[in-house]
C-alpha atoms as a PDB file:
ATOM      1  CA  UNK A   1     -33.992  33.004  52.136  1.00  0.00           C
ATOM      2  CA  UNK A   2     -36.960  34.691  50.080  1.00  0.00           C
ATOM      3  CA  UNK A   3     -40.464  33.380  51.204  1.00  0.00           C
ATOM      4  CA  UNK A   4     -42.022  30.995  48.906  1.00  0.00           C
ATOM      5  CA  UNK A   5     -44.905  33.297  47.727  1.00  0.00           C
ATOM      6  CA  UNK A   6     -42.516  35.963  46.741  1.00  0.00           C
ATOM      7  CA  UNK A   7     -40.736  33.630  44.638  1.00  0.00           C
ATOM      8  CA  UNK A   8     -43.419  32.086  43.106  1.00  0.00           C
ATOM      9  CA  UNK A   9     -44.691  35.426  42.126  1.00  0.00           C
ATOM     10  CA  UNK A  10     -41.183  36.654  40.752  1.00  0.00           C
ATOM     11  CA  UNK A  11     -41.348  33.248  38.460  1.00  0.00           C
ATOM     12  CA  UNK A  12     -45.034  34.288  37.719  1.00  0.00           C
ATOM     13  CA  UNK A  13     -43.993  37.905  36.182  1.00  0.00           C
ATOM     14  CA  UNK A  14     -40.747  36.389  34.632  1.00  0.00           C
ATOM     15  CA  UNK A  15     -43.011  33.759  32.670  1.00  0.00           C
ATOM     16  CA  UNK A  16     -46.135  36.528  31.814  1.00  0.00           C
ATOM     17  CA  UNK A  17     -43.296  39.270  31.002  1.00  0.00           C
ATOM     18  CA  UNK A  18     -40.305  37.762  29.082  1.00  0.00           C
ATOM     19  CA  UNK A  19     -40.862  38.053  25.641  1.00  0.00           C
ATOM     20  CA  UNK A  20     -40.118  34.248  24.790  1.00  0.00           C
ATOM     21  CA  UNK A  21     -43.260  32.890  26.870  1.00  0.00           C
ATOM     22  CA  UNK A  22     -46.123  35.948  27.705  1.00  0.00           C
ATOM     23  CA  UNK A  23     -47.791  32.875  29.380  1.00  0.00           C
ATOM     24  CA  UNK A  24     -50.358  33.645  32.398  1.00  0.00           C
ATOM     25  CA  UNK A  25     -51.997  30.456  32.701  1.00  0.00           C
ATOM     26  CA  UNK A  26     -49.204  28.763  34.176  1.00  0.00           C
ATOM     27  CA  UNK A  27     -49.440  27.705  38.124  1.00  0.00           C
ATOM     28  CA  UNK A  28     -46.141  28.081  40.200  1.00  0.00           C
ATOM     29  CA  UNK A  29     -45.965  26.399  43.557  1.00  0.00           C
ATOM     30  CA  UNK A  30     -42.586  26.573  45.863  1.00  0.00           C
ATOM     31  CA  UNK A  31     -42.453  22.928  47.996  1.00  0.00           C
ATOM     32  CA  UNK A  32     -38.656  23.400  49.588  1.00  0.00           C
ATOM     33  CA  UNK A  33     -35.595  24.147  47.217  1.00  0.00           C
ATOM     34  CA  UNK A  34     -38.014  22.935  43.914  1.00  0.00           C
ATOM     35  CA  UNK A  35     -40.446  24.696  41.979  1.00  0.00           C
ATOM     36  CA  UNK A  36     -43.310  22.753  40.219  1.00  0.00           C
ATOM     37  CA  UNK A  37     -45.062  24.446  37.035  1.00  0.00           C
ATOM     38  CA  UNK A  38     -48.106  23.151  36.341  1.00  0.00           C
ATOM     39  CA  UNK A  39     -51.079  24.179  33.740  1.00  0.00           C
ATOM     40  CA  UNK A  40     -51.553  23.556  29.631  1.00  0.00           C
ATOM     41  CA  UNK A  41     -49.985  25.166  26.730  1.00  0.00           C
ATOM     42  CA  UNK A  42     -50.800  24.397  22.955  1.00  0.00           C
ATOM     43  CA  UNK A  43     -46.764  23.279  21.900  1.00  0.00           C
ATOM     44  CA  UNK A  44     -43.747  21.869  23.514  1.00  0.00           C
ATOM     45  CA  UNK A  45     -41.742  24.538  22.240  1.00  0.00           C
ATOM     46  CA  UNK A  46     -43.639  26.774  24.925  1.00  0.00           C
ATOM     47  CA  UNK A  47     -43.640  24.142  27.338  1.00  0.00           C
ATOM     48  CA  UNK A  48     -39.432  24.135  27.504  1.00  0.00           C
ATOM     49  CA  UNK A  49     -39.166  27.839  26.772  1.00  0.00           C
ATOM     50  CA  UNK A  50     -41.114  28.135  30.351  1.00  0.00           C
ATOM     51  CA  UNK A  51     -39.597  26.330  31.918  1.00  0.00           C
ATOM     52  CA  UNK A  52     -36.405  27.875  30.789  1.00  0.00           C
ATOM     53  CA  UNK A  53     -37.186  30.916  32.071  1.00  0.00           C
ATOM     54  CA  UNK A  54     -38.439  29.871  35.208  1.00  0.00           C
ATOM     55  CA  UNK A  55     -34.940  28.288  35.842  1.00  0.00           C
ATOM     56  CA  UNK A  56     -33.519  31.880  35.033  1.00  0.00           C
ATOM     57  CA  UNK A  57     -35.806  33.403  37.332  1.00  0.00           C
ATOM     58  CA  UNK A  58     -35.056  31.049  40.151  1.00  0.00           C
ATOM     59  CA  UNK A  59     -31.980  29.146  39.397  1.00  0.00           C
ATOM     60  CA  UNK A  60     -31.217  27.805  43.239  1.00  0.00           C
ATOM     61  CA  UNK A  61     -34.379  25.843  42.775  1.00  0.00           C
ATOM     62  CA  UNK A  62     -34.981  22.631  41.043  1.00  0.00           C
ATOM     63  CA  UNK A  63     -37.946  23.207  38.393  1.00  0.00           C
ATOM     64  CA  UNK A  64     -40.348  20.078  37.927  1.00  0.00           C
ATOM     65  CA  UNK A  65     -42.151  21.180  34.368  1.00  0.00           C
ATOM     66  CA  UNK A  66     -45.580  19.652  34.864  1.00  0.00           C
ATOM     67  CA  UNK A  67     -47.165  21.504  31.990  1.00  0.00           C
ATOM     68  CA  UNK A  68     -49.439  19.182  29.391  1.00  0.00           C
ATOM     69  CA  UNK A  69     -49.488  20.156  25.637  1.00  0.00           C
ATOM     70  CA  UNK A  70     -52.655  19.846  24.532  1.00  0.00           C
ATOM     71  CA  UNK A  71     -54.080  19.829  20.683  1.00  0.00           C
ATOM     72  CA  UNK A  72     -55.623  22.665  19.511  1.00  0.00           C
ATOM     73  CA  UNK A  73     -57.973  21.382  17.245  1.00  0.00           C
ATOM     74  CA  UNK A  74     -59.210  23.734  13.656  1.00  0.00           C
ATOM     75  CA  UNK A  75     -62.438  25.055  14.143  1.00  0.00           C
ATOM     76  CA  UNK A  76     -65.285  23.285  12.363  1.00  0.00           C
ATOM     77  CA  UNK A  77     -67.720  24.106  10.299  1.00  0.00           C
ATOM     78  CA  UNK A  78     -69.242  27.908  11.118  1.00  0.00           C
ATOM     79  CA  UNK A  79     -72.388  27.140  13.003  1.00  0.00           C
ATOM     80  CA  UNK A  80     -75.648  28.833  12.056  1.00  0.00           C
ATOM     81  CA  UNK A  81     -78.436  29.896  13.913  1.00  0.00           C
ATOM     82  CA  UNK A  82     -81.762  30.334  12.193  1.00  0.00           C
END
């Protein structure tokens, strides 16, 4: 069996490198046969596509998608410094 920290890398590349996702931010952490993915992303469309790829990437292991969507809010008025 791979060591945890090798697989949690391999998920890490497979989430930064597949074209679906590109996400860094995203924490991977190996407890037994399940992987937990934790962090924030702005849309649940991102939020399942990462955690559809980290299934591909480690399919023996059961993937617990902890990820929050968070708002995005506009930007405000353009501040300005006298």
């Amino acid at each position: 069996m791979e060591a945890p920290q090798y697989v949690a890398a391999r998920v890490q590349a497979a989430l930064a490198e597949d074209g679906r996702t590109h996400e860094l931010g995203i924490r991977v952490d190996i407890r037994g046969d399940q992987l937990f993915l934790r962090g924030q992303v702005s849309g649940a469309e991102q939020r399942e596509r990462l955690g559809l790829v980290a299934h591909e990437a480690a399919p023996d292991l059961r993937v617990h998608n902890e990820i929050m969507v968070v708002e995005v809010a506009d930007a405000g008025e353009d501040e300005h410094l006298d």
